[in-house]
C-alpha atoms as a PDB file:
ATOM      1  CA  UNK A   1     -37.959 -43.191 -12.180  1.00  0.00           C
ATOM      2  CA  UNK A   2     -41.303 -42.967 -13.616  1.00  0.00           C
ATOM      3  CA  UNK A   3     -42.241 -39.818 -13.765  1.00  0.00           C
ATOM      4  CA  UNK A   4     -42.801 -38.982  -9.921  1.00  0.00           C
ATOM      5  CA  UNK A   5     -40.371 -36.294  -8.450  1.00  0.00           C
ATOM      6  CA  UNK A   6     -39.664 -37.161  -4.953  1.00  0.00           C
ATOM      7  CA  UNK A   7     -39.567 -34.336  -2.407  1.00  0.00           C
ATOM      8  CA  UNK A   8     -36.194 -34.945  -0.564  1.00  0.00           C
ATOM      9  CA  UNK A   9     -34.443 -35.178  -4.796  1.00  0.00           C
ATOM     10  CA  UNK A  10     -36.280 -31.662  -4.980  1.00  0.00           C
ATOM     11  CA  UNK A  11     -34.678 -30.254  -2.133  1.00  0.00           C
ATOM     12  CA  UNK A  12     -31.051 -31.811  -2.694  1.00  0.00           C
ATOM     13  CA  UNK A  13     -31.131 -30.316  -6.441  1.00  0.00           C
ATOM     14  CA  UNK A  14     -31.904 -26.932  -5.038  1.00  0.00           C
ATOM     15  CA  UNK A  15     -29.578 -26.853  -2.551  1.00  0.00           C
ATOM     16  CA  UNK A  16     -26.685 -28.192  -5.257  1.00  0.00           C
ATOM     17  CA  UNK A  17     -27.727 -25.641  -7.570  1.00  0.00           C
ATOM     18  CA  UNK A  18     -27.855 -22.994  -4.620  1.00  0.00           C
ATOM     19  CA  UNK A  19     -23.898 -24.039  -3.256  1.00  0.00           C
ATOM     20  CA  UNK A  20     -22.868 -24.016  -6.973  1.00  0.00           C
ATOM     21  CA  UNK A  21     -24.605 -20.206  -8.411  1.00  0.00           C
ATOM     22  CA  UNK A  22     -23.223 -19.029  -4.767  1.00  0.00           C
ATOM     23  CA  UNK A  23     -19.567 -20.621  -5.497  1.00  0.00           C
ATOM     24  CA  UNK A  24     -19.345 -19.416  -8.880  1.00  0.00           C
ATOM     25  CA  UNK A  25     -20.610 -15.865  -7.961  1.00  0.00           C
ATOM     26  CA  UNK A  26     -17.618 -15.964  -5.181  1.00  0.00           C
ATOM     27  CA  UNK A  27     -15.574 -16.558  -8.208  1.00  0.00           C
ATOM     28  CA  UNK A  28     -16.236 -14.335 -10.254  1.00  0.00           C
ATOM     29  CA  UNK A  29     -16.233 -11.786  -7.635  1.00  0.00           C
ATOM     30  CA  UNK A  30     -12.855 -11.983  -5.831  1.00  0.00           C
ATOM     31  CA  UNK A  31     -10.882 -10.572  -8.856  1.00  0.00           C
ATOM     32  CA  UNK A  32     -12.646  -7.553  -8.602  1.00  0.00           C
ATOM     33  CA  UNK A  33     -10.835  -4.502  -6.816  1.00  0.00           C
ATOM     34  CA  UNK A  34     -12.430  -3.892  -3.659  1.00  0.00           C
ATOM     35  CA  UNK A  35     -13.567  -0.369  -2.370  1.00  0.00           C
ATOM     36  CA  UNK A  36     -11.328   0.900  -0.032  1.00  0.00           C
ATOM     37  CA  UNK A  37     -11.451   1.185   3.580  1.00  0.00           C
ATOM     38  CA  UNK A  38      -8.409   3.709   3.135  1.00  0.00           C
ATOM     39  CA  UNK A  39      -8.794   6.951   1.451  1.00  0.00           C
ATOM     40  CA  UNK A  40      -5.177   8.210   0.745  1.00  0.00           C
ATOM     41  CA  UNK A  41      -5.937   8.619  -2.935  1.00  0.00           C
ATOM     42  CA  UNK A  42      -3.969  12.100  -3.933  1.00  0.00           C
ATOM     43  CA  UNK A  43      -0.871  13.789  -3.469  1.00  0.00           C
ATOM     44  CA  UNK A  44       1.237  13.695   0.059  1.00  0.00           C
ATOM     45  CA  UNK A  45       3.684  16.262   0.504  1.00  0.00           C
ATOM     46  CA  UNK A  46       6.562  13.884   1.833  1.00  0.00           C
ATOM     47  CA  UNK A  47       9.368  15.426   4.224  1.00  0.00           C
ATOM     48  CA  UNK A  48      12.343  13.180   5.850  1.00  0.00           C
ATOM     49  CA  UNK A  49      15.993  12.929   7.006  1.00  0.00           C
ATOM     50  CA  UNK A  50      17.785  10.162   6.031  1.00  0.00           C
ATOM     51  CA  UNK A  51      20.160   9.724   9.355  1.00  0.00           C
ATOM     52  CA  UNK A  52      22.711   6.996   8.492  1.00  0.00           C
ATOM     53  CA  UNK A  53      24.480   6.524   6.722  1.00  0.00           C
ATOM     54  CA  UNK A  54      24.946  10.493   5.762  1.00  0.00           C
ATOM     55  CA  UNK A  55      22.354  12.706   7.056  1.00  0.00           C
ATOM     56  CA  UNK A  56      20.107  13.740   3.955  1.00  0.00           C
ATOM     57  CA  UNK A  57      17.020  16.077   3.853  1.00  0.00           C
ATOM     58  CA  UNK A  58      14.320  14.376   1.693  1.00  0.00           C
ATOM     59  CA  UNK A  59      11.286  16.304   0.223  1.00  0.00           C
ATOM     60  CA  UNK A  60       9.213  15.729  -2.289  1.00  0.00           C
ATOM     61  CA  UNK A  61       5.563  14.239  -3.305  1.00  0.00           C
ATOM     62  CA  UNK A  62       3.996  10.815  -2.624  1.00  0.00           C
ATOM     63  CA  UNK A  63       1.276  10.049  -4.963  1.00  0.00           C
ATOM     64  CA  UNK A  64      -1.562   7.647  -4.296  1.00  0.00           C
ATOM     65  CA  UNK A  65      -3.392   6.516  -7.574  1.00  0.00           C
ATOM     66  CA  UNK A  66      -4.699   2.767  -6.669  1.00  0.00           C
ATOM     67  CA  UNK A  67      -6.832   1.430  -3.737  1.00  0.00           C
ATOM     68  CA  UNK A  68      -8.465  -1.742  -2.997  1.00  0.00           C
ATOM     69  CA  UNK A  69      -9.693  -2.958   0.212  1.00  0.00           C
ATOM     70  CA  UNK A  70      -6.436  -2.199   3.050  1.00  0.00           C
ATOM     71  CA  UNK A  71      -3.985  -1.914  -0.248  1.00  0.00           C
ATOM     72  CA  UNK A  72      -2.579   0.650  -2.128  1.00  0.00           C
ATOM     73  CA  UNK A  73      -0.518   1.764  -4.912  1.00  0.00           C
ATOM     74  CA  UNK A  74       1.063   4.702  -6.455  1.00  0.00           C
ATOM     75  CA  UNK A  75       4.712   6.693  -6.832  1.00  0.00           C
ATOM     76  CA  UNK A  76       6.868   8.715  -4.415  1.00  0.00           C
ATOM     77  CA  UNK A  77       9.281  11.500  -6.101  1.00  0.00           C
ATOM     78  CA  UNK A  78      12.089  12.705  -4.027  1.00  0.00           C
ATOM     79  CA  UNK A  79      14.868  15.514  -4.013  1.00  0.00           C
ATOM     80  CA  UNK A  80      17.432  14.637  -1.563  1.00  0.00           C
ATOM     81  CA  UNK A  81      20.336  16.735  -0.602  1.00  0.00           C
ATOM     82  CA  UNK A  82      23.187  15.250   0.929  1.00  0.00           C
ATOM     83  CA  UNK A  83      23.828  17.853   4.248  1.00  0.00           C
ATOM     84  CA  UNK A  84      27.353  17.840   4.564  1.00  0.00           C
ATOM     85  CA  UNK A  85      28.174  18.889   0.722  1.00  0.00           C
ATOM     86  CA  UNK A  86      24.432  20.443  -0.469  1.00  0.00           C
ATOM     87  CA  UNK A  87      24.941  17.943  -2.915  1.00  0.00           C
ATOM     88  CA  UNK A  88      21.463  17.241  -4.920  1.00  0.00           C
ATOM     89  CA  UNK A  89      19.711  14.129  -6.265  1.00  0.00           C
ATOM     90  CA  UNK A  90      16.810  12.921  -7.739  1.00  0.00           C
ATOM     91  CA  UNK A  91      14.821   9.802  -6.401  1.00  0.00           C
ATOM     92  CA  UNK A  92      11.696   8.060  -7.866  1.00  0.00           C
ATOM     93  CA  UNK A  93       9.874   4.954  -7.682  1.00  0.00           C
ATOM     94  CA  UNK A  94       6.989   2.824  -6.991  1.00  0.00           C
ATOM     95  CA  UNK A  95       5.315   2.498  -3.966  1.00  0.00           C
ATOM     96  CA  UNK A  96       2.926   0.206  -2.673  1.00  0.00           C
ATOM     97  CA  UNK A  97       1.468  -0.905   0.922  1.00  0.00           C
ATOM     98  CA  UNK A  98      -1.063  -1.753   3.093  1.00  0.00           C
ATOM     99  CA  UNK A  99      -2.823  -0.536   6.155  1.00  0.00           C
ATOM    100  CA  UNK A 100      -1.585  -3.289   8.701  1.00  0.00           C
ATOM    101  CA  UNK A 101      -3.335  -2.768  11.641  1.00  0.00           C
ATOM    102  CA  UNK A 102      -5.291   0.146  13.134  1.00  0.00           C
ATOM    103  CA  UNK A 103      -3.836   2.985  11.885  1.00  0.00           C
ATOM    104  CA  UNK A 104      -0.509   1.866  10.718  1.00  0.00           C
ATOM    105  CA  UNK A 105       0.388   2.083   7.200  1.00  0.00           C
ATOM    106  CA  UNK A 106       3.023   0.108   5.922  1.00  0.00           C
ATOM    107  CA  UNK A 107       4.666   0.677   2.582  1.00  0.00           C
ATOM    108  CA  UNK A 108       7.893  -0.006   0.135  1.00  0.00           C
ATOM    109  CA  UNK A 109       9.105   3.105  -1.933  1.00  0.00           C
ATOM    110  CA  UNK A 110      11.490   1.323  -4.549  1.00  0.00           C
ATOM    111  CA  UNK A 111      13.440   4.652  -5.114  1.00  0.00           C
ATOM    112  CA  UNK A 112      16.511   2.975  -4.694  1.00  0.00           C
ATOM    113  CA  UNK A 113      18.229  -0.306  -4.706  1.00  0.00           C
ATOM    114  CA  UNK A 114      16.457  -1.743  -2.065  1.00  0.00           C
ATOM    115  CA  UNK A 115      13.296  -0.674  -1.677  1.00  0.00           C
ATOM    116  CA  UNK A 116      12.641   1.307   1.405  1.00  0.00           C
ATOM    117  CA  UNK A 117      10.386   0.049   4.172  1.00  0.00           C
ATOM    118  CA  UNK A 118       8.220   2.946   5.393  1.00  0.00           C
ATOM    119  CA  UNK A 119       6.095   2.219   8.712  1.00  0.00           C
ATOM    120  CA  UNK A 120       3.905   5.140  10.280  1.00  0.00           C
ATOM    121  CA  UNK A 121       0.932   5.517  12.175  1.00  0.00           C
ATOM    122  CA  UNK A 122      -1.606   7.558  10.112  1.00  0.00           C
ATOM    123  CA  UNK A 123      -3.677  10.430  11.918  1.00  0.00           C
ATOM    124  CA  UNK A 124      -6.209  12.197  10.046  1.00  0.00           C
ATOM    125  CA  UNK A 125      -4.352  13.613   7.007  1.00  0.00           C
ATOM    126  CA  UNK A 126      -1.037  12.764   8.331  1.00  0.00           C
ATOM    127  CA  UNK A 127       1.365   9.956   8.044  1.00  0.00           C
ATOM    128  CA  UNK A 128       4.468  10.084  10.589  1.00  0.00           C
ATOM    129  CA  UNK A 129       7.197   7.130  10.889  1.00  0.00           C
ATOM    130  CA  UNK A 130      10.341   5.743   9.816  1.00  0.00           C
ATOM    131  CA  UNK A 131      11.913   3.983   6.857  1.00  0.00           C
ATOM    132  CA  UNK A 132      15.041   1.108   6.431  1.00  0.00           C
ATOM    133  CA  UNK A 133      16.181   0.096   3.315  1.00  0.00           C
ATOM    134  CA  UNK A 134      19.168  -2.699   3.469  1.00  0.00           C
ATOM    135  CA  UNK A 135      21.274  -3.920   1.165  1.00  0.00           C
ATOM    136  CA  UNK A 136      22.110  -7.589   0.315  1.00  0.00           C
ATOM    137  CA  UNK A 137      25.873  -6.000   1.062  1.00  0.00           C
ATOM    138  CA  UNK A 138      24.608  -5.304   4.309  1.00  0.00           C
ATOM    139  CA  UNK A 139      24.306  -1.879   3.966  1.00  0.00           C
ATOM    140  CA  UNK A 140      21.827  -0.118   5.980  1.00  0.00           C
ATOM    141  CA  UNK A 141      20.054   3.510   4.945  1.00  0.00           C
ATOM    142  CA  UNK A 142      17.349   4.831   7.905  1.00  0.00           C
ATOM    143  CA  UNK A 143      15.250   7.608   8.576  1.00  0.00           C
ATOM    144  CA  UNK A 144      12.095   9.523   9.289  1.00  0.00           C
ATOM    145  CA  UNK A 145       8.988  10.289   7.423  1.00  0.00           C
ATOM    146  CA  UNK A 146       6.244  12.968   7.478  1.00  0.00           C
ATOM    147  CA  UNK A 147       3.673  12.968   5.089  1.00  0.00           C
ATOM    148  CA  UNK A 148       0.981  16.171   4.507  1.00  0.00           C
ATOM    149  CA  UNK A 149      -2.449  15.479   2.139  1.00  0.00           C
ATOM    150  CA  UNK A 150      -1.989  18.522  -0.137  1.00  0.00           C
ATOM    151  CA  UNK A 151      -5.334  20.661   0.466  1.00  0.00           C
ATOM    152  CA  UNK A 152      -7.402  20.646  -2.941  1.00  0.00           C
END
């Protein structure tokens, strides 16, 4: 060239370097946790029956510590007592879920070998539903949930 910037180069340029900043910023962005469109940080006060395949009382607290976006993370800590014998036992894992559609909350509880599905439709500061875990054994264990927010 010699020396003359022509308009239409000008514009091209700008928009390449415009596509590219924006790409890069979209980048660098989408590893970052999201806020959350949740708000179930805290404790739960968790009560359940297991019904099958013996009928156990479950009670104990669910924990929330990690949200981003419609996810969340945290640990559920069960005492279970078996109803037939009183029979105690401890329980204690991992839990993490989403928020699958409007007002359903869907989450895994690995206190046991498997995990337990929980589904249950939250209402204000209430979570009510049921849970499956199953076995590669085939093995099924099923019951309902109720969780509280504990009042600060």
């Amino acid at each position: 060239m010699n020396g003359v910037t022509r308009p239409w180069a000008r514009t091209t340029l700008g928009a390449l370097l415009f596509a590219s900043s924006s790409l890069l910023s979209a980048c660098l962005k989408s590893t970052e946790p999201q806020a959350s469109l949740l708000d179930l940080n805290g404790s739960w006060n968790y009560a359940g029956v297991q019904t099958s395949p013996v009928r156990e009382t479950l009670t104990g607290t669910l924990t929330i510590s990690r949200e981003s976006g419609m996810s969340f993370q945290g640990n559920l800590v069960l005492q279970s007592v078996d109803e037939r014998t009183g029979q105690p036992r401890s329980l204690n894992g991992v839990v993490s879920g989403t928020e699958s559609g409007v007002d359903v909350i869907d989450f895994d509880a690995d206190v046991e070998s498997p995990a337990r599905r929980h589904v249950g439709r939250i209402v204000a500061d209430t979570i009510t539903g049921t849970w499956i875990g199953s076995s590669p054994d085939g093995t099924t264990s099923s019951g309902t949930f109720r969780v509280e927010r504990e009042t600060k």
